[in-house]
C-alpha atoms as a PDB file:
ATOM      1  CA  UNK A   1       6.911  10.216   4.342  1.00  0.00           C
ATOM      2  CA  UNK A   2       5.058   8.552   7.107  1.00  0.00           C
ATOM      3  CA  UNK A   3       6.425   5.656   9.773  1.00  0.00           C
ATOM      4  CA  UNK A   4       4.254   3.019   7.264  1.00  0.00           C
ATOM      5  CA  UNK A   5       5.727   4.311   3.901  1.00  0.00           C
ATOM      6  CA  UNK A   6       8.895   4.162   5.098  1.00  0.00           C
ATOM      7  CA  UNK A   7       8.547   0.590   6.904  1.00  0.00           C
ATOM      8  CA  UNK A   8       6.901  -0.311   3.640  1.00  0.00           C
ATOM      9  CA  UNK A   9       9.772   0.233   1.475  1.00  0.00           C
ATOM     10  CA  UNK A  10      12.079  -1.236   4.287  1.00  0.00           C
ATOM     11  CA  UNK A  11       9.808  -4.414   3.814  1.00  0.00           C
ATOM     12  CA  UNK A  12      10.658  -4.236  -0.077  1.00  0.00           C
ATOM     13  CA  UNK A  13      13.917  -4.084   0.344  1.00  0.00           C
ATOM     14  CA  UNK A  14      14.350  -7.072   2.589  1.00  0.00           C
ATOM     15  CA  UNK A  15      11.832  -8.782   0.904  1.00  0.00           C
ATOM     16  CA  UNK A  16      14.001  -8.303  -2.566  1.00  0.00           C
ATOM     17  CA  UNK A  17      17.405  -9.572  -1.162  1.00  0.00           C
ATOM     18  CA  UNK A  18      15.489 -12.714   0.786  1.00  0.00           C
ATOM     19  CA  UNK A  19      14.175 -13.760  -2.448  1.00  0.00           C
ATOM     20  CA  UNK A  20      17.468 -13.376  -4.803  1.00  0.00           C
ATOM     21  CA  UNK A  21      19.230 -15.433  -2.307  1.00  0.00           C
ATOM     22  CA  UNK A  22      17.565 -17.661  -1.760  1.00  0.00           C
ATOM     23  CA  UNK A  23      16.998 -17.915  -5.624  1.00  0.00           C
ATOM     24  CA  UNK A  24      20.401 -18.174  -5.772  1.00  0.00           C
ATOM     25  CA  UNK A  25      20.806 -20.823  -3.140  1.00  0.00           C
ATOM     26  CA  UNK A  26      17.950 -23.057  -4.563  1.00  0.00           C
ATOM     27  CA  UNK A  27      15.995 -22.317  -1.366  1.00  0.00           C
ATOM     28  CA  UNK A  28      12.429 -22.248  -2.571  1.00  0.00           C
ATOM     29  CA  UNK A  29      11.120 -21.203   1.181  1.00  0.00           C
ATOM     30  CA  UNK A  30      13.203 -18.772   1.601  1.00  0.00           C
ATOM     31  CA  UNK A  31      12.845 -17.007  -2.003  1.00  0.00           C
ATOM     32  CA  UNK A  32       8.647 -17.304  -1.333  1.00  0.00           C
ATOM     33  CA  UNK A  33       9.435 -15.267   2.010  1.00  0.00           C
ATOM     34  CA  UNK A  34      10.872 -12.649   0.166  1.00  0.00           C
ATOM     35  CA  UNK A  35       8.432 -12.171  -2.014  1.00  0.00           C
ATOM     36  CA  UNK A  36       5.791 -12.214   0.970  1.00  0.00           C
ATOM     37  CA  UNK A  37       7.432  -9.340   2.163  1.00  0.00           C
ATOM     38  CA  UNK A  38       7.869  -7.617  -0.653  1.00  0.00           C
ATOM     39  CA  UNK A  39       3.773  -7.571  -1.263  1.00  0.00           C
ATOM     40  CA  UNK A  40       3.785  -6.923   2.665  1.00  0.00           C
ATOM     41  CA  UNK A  41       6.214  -4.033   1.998  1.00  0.00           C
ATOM     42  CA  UNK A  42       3.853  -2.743  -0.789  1.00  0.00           C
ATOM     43  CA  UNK A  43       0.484  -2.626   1.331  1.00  0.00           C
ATOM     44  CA  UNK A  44       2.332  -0.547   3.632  1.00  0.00           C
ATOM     45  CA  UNK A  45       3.552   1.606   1.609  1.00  0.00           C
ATOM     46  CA  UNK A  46       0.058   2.239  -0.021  1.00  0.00           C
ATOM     47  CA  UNK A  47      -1.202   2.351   3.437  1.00  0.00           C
ATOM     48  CA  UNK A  48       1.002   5.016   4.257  1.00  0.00           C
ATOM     49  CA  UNK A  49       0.121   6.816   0.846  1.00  0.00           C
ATOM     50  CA  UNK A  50      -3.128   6.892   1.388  1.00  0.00           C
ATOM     51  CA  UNK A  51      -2.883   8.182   4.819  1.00  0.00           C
ATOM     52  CA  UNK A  52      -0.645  11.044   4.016  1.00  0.00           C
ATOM     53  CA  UNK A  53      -3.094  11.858   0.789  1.00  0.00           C
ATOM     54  CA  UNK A  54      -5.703  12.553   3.640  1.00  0.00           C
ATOM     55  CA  UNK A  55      -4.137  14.129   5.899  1.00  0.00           C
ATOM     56  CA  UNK A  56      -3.282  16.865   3.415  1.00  0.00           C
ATOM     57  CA  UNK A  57      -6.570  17.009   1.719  1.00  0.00           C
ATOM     58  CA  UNK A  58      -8.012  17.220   4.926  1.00  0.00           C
ATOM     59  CA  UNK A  59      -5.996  20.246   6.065  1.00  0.00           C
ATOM     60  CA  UNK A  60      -6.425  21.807   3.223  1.00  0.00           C
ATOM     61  CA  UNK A  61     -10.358  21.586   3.277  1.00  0.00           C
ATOM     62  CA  UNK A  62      -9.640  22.866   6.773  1.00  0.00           C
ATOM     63  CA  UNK A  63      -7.909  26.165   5.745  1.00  0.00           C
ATOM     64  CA  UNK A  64     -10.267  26.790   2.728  1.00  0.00           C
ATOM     65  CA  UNK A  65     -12.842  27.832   4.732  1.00  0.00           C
ATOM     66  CA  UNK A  66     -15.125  27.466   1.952  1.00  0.00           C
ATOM     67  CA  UNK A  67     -18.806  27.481   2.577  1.00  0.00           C
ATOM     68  CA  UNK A  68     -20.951  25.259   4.925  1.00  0.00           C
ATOM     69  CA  UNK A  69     -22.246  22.936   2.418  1.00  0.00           C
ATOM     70  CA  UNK A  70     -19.209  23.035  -0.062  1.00  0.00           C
ATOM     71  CA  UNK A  71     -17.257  21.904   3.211  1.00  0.00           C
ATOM     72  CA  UNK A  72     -19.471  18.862   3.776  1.00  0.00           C
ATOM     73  CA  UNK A  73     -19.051  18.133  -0.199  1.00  0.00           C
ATOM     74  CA  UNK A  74     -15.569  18.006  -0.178  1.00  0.00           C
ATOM     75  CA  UNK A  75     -15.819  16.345   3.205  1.00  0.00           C
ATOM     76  CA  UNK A  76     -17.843  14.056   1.165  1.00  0.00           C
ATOM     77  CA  UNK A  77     -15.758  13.698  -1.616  1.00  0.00           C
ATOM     78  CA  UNK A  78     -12.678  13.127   0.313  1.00  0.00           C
ATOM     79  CA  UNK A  79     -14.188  10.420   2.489  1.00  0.00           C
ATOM     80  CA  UNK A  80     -15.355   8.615  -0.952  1.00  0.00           C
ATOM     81  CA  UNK A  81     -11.512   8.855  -2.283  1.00  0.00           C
ATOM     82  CA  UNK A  82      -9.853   7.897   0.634  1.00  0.00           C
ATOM     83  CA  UNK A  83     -12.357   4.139   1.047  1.00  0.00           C
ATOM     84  CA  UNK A  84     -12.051   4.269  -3.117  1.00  0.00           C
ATOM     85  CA  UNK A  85      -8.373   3.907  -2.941  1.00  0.00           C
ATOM     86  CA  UNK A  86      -8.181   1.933   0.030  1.00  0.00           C
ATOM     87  CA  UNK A  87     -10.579  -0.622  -1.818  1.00  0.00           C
ATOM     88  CA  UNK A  88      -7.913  -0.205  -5.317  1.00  0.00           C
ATOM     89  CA  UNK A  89      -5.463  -0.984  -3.322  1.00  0.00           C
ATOM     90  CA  UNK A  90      -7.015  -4.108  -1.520  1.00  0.00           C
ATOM     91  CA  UNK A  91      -7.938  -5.445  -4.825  1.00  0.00           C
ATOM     92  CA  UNK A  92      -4.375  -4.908  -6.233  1.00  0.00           C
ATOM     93  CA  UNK A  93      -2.807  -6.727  -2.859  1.00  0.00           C
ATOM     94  CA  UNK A  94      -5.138  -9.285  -3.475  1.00  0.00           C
ATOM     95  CA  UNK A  95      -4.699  -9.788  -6.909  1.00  0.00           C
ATOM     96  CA  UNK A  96      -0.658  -9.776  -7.058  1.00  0.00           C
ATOM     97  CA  UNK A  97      -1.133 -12.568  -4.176  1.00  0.00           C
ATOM     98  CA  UNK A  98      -3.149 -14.730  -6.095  1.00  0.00           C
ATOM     99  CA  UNK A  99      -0.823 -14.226  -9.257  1.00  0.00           C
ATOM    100  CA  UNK A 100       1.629 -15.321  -6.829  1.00  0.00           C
ATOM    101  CA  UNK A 101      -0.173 -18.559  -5.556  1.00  0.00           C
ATOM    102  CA  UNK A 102      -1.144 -19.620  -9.443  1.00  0.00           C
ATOM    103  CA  UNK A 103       2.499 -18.994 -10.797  1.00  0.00           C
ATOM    104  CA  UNK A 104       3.770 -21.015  -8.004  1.00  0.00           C
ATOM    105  CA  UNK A 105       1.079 -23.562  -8.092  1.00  0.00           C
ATOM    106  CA  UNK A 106       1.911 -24.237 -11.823  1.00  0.00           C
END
């Protein structure tokens, strides 16, 4: 677990109590902050995922010592995963935010 996983699921956290209290205490603005933080708390996280992911796929491509060009495959391959999930996750942030604006639109 990385400095941005770990913030990330601090950020949940927080974000989860803001929003029952102020739930609780009929405090719209403060229950909306909560939940900012909470999808704030989950693109770190991922962040930090994602990160980690590399890092060990790249060390392990790194003590394979596989071949030339299977090195720049996997090199290749890795790059593609790492932007692929980076771009899933975007899309998921993005969605669950504009969830967020329609249900509180309605």
């Amino acid at each position: 677990m990385n400095k941005s996983t770990a913030s990330g699921k601090f950020d949940q956290i927080k974000g989860k109590m803001k929003q029952s209290i102020g739930e609780a205490m009929d405090n719209d603005r403060m229950a909306n902050s909560g939940a900012m933080d909470q999808v704030k708390g989950h693109a770190k996280e991922a962040w930090g995922d994602t990160k980690d992911a590399a890092k060990s796929t790249s060390r392990n491509t790194y003590d394979d010592s596989v071949a030339r060009t299977d090195e720049r495959s996997e090199k290749h391959d890795l790059r593609n995963k790492v932007t692929s999930a980076a771009r899933d996750v975007k899309e998921s942030i993005s969605n669950k935010a504009d969830d967020f604006k329609h249900k509180r639109s309605a």
